[in-house]
Protein backbone atom coordinates (compact mmCIF):
# COMPACT_ATOMS: atom_id res chain seq x y z
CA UNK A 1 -14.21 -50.29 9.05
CA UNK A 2 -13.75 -46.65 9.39
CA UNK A 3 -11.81 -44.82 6.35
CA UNK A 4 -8.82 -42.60 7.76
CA UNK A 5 -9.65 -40.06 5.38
CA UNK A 6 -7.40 -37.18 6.55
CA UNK A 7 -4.14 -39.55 7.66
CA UNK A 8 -4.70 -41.24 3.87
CA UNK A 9 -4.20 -37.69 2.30
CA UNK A 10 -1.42 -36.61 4.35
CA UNK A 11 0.80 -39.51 3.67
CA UNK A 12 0.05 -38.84 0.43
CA UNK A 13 0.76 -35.66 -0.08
CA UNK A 14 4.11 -35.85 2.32
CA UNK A 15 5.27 -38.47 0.04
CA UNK A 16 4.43 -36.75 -3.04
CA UNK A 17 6.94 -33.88 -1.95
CA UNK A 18 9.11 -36.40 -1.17
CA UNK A 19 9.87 -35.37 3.20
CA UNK A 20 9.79 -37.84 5.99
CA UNK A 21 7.44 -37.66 8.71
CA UNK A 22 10.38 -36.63 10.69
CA UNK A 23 10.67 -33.40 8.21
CA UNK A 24 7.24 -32.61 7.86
CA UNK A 25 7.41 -32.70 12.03
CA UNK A 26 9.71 -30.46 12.53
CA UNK A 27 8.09 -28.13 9.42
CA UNK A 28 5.41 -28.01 11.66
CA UNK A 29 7.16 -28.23 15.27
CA UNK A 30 4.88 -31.24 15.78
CA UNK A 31 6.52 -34.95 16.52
CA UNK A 32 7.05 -37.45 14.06
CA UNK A 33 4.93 -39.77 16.59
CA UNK A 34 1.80 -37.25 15.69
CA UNK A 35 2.46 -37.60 12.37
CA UNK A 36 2.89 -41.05 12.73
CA UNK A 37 -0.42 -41.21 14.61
CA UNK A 38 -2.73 -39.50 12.14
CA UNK A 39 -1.49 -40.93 9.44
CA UNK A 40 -2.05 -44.39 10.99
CA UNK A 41 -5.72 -43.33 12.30
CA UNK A 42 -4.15 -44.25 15.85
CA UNK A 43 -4.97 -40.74 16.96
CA UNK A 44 -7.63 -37.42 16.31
CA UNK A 45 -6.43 -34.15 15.04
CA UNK A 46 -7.14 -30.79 16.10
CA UNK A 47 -8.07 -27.69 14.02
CA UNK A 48 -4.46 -26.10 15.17
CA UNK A 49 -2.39 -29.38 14.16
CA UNK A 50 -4.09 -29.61 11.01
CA UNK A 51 -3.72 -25.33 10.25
CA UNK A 52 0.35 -26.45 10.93
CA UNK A 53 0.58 -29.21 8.44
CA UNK A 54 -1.24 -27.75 5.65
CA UNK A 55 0.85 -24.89 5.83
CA UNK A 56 3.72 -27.17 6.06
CA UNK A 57 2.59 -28.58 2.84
CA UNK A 58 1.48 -25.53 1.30
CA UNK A 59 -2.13 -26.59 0.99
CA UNK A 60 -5.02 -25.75 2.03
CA UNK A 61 -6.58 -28.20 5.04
CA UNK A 62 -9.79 -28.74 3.36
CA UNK A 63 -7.41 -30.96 0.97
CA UNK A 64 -6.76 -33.07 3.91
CA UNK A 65 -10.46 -34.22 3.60
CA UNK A 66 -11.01 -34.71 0.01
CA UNK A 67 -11.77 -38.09 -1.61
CA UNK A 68 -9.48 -39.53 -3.60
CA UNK A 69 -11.67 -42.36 -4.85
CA UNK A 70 -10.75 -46.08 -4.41
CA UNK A 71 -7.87 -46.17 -7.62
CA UNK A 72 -5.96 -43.40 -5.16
CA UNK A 73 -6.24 -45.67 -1.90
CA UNK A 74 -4.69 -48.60 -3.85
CA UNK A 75 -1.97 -46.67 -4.92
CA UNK A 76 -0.82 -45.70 -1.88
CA UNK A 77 -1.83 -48.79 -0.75
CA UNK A 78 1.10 -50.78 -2.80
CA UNK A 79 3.66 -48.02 -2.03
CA UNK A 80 6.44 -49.70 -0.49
CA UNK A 81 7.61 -48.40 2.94
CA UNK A 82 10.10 -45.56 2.96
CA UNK A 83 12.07 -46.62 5.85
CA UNK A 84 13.11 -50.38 5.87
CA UNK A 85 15.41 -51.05 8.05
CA UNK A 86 16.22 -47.65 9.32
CA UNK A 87 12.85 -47.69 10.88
CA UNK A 88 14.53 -49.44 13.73
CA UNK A 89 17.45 -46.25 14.19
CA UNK A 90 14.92 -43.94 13.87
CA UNK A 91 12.60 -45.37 17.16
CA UNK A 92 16.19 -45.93 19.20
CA UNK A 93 16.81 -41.62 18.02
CA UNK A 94 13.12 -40.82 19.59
CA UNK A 95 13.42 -43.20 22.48
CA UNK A 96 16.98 -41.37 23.10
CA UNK A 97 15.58 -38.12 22.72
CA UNK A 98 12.11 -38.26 24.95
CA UNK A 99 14.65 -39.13 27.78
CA UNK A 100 16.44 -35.31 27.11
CA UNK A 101 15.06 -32.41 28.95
CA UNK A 102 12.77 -30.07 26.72
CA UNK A 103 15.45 -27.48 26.29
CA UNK A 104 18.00 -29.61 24.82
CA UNK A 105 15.73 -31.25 22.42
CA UNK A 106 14.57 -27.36 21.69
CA UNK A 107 18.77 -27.38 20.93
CA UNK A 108 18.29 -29.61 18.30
CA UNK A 109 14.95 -29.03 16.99
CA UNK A 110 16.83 -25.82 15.92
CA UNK A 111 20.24 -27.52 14.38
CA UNK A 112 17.50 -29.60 12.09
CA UNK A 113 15.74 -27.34 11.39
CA UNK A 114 18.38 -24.99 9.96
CA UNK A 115 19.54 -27.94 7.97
CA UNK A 116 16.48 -28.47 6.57
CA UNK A 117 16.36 -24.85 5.23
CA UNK A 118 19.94 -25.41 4.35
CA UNK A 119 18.92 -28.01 1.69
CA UNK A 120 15.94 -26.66 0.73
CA UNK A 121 18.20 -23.49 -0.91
CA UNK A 122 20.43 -25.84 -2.31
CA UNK A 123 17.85 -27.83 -4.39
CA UNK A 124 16.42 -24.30 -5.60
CA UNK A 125 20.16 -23.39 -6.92
């Protein structure tokens, strides 16, 4: 079985800062399907994708391929999911939204976006 090294150390790392997929993704003005993806090992990266998300995570990428040794993979291993059952809103949101045209999901790429920044000032006060 092949070890989804990178996707192993992103989740990690995302969760460790404590921001959804769906927060990193728009961090990083990827989709939370991408980040989905890699961390699932359902899909390859690219050198540009990866320069986005380690600067969304203020890291460097070659972090992304360290190993963490087995005790690290069994931590994360027994971490419960995050989402429960708002996994099941958050699928209907992206099925709603890939049937938008580009520039209204651009619309609220930006409204997020500026609530994201919005909170992150409010935790630093």
């Amino acid at each position: 079985m092949k070890k989804n090294l990178v996707g192993t150390n992103l989740r990690a790392m995302r969760e460790r800062l404590g921001i959804t997929q769906e927060e990193l993704a728009l961090r990083c003005n990827l989709t939370q399907g991408y980040i989905n993806f890699l961390e699932n090992g359902k899909r390859g990266y690219s050198e540009k994708s990866l320069e986005k998300i380690a600067h969304a995570l203020g890291i460097m990428i070659s972090e992304l391929f360290e190993e963490k040794g087995e005790k690290a993979s069994t931590i994360i291993a027994e971490q419960p999911q995050p989402y429960g059952k708002r996994r099941r809103i958050y699928d209907n949101i992206i099925d709603l939204l890939d049937k938008l045209p580009t520039s209204v999901i651009d619309h609220y790429r930006i409204i997020l976006q500026a609530e994201i920044e919005i909170r992150e000032k409010e935790l630093v006060q």
